[in-house]
C-alpha atoms as a PDB file:
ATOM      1  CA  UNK A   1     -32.622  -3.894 -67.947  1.00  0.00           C
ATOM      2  CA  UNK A   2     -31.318  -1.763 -65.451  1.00  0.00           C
ATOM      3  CA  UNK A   3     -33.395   1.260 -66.973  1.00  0.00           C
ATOM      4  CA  UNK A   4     -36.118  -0.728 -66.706  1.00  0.00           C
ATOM      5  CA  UNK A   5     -35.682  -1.494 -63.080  1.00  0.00           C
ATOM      6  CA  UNK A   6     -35.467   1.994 -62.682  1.00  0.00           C
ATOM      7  CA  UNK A   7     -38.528   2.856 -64.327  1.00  0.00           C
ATOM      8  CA  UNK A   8     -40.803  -0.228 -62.797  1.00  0.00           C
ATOM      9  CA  UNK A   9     -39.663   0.784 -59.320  1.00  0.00           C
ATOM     10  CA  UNK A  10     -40.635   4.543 -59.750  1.00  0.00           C
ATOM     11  CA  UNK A  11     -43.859   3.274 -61.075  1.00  0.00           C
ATOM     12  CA  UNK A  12     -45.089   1.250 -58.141  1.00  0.00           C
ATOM     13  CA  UNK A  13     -44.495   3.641 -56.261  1.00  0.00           C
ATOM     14  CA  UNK A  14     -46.397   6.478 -58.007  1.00  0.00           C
ATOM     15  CA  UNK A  15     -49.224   3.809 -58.064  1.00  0.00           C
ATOM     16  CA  UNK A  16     -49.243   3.920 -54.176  1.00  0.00           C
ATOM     17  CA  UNK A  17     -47.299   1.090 -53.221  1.00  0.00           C
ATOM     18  CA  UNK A  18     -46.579   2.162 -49.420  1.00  0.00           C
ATOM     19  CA  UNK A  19     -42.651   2.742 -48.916  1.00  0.00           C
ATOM     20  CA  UNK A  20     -40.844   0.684 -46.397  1.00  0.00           C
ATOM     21  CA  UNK A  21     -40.623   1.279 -42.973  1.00  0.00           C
ATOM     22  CA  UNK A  22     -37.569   1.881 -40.889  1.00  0.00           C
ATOM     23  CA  UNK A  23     -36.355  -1.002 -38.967  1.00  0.00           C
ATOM     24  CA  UNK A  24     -36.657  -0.792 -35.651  1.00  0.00           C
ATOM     25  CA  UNK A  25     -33.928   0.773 -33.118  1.00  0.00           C
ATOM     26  CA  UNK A  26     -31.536  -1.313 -32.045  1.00  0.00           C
ATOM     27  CA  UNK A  27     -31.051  -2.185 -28.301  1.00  0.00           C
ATOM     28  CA  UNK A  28     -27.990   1.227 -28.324  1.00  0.00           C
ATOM     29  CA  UNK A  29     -29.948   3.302 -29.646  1.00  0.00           C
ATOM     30  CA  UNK A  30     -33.082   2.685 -27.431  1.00  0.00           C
ATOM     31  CA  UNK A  31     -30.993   2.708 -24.165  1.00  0.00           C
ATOM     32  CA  UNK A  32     -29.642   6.129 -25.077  1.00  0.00           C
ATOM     33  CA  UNK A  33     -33.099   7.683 -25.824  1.00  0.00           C
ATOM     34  CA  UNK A  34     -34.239   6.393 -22.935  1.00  0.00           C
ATOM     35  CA  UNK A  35     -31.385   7.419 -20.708  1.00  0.00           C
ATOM     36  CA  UNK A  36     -31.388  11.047 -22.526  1.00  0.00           C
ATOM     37  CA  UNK A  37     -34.928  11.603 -21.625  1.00  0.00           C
ATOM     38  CA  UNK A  38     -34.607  13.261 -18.887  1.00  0.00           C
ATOM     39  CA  UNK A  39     -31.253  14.889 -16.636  1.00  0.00           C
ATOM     40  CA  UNK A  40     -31.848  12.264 -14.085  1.00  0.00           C
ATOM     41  CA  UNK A  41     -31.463   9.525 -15.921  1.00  0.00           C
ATOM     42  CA  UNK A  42     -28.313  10.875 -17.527  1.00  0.00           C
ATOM     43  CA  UNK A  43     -26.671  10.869 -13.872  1.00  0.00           C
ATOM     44  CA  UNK A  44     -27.447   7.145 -13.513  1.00  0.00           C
ATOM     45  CA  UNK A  45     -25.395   6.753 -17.484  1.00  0.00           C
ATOM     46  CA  UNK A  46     -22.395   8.737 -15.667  1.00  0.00           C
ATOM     47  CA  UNK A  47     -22.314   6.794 -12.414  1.00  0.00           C
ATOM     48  CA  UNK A  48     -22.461   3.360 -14.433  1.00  0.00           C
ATOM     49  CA  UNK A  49     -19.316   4.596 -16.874  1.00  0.00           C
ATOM     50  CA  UNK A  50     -17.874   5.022 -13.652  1.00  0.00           C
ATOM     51  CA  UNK A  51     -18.430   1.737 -12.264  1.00  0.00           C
ATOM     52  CA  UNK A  52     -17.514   0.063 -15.099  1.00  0.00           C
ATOM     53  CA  UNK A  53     -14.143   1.919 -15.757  1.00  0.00           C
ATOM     54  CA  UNK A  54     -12.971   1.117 -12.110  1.00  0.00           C
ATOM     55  CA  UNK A  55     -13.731  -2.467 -12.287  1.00  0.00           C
ATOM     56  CA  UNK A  56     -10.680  -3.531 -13.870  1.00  0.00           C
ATOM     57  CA  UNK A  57      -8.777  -1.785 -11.530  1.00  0.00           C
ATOM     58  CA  UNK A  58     -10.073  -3.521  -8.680  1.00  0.00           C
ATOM     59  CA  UNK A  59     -13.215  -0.778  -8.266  1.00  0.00           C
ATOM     60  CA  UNK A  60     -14.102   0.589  -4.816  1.00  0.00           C
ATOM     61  CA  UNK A  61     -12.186  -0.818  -1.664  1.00  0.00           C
ATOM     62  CA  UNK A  62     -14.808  -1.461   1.164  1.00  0.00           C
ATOM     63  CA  UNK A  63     -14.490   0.867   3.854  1.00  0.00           C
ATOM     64  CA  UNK A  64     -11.844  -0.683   6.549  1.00  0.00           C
ATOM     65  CA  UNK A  65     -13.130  -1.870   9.583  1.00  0.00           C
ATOM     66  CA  UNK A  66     -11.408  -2.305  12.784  1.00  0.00           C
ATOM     67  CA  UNK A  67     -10.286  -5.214  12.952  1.00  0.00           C
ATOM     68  CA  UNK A  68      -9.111  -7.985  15.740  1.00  0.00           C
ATOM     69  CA  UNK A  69      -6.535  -6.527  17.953  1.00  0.00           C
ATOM     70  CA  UNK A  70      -3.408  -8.699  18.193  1.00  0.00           C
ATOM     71  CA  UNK A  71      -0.477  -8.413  21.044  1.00  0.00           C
ATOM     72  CA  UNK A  72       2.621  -7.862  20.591  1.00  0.00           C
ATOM     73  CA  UNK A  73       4.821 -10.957  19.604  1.00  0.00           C
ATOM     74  CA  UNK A  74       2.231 -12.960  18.325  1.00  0.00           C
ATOM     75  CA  UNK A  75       2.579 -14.147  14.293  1.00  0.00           C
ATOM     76  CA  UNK A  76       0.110 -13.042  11.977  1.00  0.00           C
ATOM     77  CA  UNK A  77      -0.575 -14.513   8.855  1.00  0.00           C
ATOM     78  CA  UNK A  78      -1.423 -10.964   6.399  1.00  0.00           C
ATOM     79  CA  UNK A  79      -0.682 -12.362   2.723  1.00  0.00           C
ATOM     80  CA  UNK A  80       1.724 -12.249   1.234  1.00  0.00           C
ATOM     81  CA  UNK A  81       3.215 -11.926   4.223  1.00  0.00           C
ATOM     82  CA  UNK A  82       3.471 -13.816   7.962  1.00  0.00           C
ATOM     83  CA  UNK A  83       4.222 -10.921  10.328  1.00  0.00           C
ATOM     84  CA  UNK A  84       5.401 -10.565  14.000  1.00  0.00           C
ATOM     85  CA  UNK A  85       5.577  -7.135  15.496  1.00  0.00           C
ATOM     86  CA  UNK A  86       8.348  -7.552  18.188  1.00  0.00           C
ATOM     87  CA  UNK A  87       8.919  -4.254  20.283  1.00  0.00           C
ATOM     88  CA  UNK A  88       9.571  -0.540  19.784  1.00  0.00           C
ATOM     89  CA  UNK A  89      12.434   1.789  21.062  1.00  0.00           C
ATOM     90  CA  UNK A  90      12.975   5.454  20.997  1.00  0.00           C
ATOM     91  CA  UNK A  91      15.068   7.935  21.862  1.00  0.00           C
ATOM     92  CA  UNK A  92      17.839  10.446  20.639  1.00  0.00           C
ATOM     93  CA  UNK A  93      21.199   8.384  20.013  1.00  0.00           C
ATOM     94  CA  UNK A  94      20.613   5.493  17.395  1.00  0.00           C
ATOM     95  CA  UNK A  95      24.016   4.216  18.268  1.00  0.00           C
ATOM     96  CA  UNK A  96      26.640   2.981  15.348  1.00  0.00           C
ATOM     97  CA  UNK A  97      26.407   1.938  12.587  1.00  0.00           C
ATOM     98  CA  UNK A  98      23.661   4.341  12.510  1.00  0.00           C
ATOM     99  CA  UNK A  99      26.164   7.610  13.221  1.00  0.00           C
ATOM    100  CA  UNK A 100      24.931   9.492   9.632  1.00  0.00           C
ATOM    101  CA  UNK A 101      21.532   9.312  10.868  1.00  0.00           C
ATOM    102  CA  UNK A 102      21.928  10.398  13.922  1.00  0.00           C
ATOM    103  CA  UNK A 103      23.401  13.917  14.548  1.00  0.00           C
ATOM    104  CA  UNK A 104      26.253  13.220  12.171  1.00  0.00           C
ATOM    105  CA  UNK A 105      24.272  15.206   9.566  1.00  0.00           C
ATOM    106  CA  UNK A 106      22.722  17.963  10.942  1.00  0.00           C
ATOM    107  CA  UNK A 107      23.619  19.592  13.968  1.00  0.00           C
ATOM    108  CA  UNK A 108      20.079  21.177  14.841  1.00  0.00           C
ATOM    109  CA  UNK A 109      18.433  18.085  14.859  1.00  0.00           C
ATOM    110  CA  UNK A 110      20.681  16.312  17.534  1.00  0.00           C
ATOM    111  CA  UNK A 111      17.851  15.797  20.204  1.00  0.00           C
ATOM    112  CA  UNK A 112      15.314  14.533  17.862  1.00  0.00           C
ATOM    113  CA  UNK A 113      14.017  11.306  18.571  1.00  0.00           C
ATOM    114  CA  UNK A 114      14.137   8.364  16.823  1.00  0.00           C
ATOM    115  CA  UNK A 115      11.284   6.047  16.721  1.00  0.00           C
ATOM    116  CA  UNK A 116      12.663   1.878  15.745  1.00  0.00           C
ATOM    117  CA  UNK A 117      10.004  -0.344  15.306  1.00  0.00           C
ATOM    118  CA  UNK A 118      10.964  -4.269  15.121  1.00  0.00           C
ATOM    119  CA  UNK A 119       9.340  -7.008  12.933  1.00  0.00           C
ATOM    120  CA  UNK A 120      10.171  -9.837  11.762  1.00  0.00           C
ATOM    121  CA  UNK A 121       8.351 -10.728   8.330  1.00  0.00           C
ATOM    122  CA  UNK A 122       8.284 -13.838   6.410  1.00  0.00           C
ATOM    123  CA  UNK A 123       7.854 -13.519   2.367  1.00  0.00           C
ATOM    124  CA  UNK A 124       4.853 -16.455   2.112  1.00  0.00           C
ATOM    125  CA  UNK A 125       4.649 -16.039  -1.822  1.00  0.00           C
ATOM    126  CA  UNK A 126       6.588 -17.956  -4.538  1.00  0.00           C
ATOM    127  CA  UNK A 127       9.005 -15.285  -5.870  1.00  0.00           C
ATOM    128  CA  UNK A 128      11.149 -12.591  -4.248  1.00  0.00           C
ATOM    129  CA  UNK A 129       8.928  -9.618  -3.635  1.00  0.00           C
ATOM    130  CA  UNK A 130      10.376  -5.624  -3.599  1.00  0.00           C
ATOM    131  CA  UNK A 131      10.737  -4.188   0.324  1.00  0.00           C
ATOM    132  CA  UNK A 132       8.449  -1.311  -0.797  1.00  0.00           C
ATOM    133  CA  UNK A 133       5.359  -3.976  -0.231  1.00  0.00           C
ATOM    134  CA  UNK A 134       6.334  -4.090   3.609  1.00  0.00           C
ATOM    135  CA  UNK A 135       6.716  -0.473   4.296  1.00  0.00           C
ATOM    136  CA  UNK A 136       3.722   1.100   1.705  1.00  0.00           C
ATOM    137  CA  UNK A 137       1.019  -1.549   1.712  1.00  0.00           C
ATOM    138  CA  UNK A 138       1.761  -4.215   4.159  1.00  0.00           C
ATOM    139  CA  UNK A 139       2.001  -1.424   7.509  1.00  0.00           C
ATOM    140  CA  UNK A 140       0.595   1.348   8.582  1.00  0.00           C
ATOM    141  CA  UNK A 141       1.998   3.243  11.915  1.00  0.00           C
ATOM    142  CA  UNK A 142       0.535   5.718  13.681  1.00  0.00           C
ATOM    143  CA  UNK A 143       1.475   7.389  16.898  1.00  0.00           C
ATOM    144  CA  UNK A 144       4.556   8.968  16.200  1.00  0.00           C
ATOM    145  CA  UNK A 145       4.010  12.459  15.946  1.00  0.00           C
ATOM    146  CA  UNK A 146       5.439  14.841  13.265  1.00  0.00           C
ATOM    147  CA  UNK A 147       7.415  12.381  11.070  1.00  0.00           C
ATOM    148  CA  UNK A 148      10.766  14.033   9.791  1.00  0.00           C
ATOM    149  CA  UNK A 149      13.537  13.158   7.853  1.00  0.00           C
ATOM    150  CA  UNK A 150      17.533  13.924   9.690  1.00  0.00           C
ATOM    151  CA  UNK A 151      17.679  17.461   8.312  1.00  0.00           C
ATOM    152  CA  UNK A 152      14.041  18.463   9.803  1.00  0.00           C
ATOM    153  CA  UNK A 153      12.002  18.418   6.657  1.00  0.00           C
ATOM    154  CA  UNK A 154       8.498  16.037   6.351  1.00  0.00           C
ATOM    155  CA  UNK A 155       8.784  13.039   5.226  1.00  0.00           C
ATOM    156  CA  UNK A 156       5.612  10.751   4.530  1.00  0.00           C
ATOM    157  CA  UNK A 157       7.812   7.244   4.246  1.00  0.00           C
ATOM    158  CA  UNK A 158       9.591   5.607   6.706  1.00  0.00           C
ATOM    159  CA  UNK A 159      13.376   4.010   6.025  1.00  0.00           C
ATOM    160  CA  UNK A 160      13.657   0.529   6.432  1.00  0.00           C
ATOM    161  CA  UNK A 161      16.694  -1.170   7.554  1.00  0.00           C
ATOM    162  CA  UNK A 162      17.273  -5.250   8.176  1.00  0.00           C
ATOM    163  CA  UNK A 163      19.713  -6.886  11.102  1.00  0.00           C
ATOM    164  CA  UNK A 164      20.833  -9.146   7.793  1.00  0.00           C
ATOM    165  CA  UNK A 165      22.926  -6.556   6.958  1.00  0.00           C
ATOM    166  CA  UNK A 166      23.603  -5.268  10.322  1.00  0.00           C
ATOM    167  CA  UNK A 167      27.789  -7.109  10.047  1.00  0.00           C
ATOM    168  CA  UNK A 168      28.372  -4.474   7.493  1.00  0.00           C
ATOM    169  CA  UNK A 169      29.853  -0.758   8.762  1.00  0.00           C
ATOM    170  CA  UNK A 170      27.044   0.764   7.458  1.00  0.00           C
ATOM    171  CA  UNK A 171      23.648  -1.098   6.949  1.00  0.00           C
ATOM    172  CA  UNK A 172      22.048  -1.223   3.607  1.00  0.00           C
ATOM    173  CA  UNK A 173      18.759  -0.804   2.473  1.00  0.00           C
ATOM    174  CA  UNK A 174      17.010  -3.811   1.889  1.00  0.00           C
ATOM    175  CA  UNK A 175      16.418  -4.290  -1.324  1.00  0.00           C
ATOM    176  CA  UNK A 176      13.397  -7.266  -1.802  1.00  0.00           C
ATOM    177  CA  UNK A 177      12.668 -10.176   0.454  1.00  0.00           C
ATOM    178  CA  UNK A 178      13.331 -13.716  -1.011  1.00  0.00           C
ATOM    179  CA  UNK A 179      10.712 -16.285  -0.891  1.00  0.00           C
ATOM    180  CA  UNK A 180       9.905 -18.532   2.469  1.00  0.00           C
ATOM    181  CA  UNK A 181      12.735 -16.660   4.265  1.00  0.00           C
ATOM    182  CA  UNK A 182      12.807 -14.666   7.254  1.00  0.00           C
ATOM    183  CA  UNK A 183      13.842 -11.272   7.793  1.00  0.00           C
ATOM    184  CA  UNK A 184      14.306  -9.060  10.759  1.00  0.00           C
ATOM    185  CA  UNK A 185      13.478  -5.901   9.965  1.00  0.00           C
ATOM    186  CA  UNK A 186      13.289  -2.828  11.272  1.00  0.00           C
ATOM    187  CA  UNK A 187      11.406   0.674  10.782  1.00  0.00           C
ATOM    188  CA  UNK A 188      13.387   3.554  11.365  1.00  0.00           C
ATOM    189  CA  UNK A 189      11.836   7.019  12.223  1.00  0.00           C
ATOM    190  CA  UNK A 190      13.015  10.475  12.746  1.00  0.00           C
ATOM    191  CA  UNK A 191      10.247  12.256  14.287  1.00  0.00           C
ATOM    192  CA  UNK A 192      10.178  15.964  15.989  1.00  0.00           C
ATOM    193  CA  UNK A 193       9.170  16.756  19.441  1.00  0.00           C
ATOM    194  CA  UNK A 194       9.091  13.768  22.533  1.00  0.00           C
ATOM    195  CA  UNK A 195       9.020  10.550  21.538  1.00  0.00           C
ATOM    196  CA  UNK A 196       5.797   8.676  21.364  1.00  0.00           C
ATOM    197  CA  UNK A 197       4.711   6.343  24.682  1.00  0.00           C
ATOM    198  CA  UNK A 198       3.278   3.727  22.183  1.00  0.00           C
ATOM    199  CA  UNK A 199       2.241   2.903  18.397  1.00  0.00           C
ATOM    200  CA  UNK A 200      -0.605   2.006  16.426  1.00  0.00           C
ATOM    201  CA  UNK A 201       0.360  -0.755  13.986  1.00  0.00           C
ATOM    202  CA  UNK A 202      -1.909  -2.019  11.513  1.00  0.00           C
ATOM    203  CA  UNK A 203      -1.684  -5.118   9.042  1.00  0.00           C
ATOM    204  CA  UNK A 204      -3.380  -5.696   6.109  1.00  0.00           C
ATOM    205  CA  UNK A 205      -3.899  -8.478   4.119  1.00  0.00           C
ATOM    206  CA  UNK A 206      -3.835  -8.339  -0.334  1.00  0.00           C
ATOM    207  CA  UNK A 207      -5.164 -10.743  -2.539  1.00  0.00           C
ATOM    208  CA  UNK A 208      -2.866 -11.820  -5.891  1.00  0.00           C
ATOM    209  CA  UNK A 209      -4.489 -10.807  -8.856  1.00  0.00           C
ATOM    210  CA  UNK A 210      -3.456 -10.026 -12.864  1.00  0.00           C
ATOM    211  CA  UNK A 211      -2.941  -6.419 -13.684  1.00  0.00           C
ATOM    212  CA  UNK A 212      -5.585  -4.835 -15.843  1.00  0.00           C
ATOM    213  CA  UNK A 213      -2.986  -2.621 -17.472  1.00  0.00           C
ATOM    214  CA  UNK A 214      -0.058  -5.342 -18.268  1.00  0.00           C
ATOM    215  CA  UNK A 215       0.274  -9.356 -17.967  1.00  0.00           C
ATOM    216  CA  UNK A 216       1.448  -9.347 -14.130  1.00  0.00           C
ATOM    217  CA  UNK A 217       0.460 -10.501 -11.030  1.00  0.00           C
ATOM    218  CA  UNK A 218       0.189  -8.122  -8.441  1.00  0.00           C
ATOM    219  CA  UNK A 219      -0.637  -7.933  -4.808  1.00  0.00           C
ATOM    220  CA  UNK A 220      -3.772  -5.817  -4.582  1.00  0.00           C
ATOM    221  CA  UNK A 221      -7.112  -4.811  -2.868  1.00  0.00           C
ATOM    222  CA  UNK A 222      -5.570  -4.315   0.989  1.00  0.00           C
ATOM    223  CA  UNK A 223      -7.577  -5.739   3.784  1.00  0.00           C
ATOM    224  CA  UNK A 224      -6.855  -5.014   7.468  1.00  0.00           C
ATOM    225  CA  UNK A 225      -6.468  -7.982   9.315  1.00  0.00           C
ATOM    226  CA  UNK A 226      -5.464  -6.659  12.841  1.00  0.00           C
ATOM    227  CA  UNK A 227      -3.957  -3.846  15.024  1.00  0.00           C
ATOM    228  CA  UNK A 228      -1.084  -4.562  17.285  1.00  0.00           C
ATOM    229  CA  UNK A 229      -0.714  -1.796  20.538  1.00  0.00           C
ATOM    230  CA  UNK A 230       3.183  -1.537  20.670  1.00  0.00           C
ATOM    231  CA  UNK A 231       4.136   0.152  24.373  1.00  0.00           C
ATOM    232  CA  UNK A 232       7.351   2.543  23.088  1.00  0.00           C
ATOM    233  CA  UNK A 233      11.009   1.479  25.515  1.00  0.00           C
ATOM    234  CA  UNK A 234      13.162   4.305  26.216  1.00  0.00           C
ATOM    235  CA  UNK A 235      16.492   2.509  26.956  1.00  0.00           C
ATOM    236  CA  UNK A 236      19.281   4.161  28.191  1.00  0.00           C
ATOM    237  CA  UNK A 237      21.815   3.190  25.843  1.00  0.00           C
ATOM    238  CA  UNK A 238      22.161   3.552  22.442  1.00  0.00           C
ATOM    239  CA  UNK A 239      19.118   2.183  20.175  1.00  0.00           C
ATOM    240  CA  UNK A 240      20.953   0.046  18.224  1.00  0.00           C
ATOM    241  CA  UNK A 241      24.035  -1.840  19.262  1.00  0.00           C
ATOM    242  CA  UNK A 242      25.207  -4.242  16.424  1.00  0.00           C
ATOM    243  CA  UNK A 243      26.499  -7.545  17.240  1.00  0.00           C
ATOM    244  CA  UNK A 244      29.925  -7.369  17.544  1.00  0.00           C
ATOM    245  CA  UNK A 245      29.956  -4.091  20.327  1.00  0.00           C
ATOM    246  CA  UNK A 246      29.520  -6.712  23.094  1.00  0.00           C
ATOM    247  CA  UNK A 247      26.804  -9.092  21.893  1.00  0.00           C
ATOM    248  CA  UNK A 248      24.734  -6.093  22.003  1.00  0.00           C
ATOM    249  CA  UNK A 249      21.410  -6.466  19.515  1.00  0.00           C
ATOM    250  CA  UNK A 250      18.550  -4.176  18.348  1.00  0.00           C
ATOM    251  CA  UNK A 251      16.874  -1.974  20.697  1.00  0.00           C
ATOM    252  CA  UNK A 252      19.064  -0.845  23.245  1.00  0.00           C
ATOM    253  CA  UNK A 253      19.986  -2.160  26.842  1.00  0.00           C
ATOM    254  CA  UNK A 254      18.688  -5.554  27.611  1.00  0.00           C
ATOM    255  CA  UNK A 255      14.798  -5.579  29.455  1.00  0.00           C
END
């Protein structure tokens, strides 16, 4: 029988049955002859991949605009975060505990300045969340000059240091901030040259989103809500007094 499939088939064929046509192009392959037709329309196929590959990854922030200007000791609300920019201080002795930052370490840098910015920041979220989303995504300062670190060289990050800690002989890093609690904090900057007569701060604002890459929740896609002008004191004491020298406190001499 199957022989005589064969054998029928190759005869109706022979006696000019038409062959079959091929089926149609599917909806891939039409969309790449049409987009290989010509160069241009191969630049629109790159600049789609592109789109589509950043999407999960949050795609293209909007370009920041400025936005409301805030003064200085007013709350903000800039999820995750409620923030209030207190004051800033400069000048060349930081006072103890701070000794090893000052010119403890390196004798050539003994009349740098040193820039202290004071916040206090309230974790708004429902889990403890690592300091490094204060200093890298909530803030941005500008204003300060030539950043350095104690020995001289650059340094792009600023150190971060909390009054929490401030009944300790040294202060700590701060490690994360817990959830609904307060914190003091403040920014500590080495910078070269004079000090600066005022800062720039800016706050921005991140939604909570999953991670495209693993099953976490992240704080993403910044924002900026505001920019707080901070006027830079230049007491005439020590920058930081801790509060057992006196019932001294943050930021120098009393205004």
């Amino acid at each position: 029988m199957r022989g005589a499939a064969g054998r029928l088939g190759f005869a109706l064929v022979e006696e000019g049955t038409p062959e079959a046509t091929p089926a149609p192009a599917g909806p891939l392959r039409a969309a790449r002859d049409w987009l290989t037709a010509s160069p241009a329309r191969v630049g629109y196929a790159v600049v789609a991949a592109v789109l589509l590959l950043t999407w999960p990854f949050g795609g293209w922030s909007p370009a920041v605009e400025a936005g409301a200007r805030t003064p200085v000791g007013r709350e903000v609300s800039a999820a995750p975060f409620t923030v209030t920019v207190e004051r800033a201080v400069a000048g060349v002795d930081l006072g103890h505990p701070f000794a090893l930052l000052d010119n403890g370490i390196n004798p050539d840098q003994a009349d740098d300045q040193h820039v202290l910015l004071m916040l206090t920041v309230r974790n708004d979220s429902a889990r403890t969340l690592p300091v490094r989303e204060v200093y890298a995504d909530l803030i941005s300062v500008s204003g300060s000059g030539e950043p350095v670190t104690t020995t001289g060289a650059p340094q792009a990050d600023v150190s971060m240091w909390s009054s929490v800690y401030a009944g300790r002989e040294q202060p700590q890093l701060l490690a994360g901030l817990g959830p609904g609690m307060d914190y003091e904090l403040v920014l500590q900057q080495p910078v070269s040259g004079e000090a600066p007569e005022e800062l720039e701060v800016e706050l921005y604002s991140r939604t909570s989103r999953q991670s495209s890459l693993e099953d976490t929740m992240l704080w993403a896609d910044p924002v900026l809500v505001t920019t707080v002008t901070v006027p830079v004191e230049h007491p005439a004491g020590p920058l930081y007094r801790a509060p057992w020298e006196d019932g001294g406190s943050s930021g120098g001499d009393e205004r």
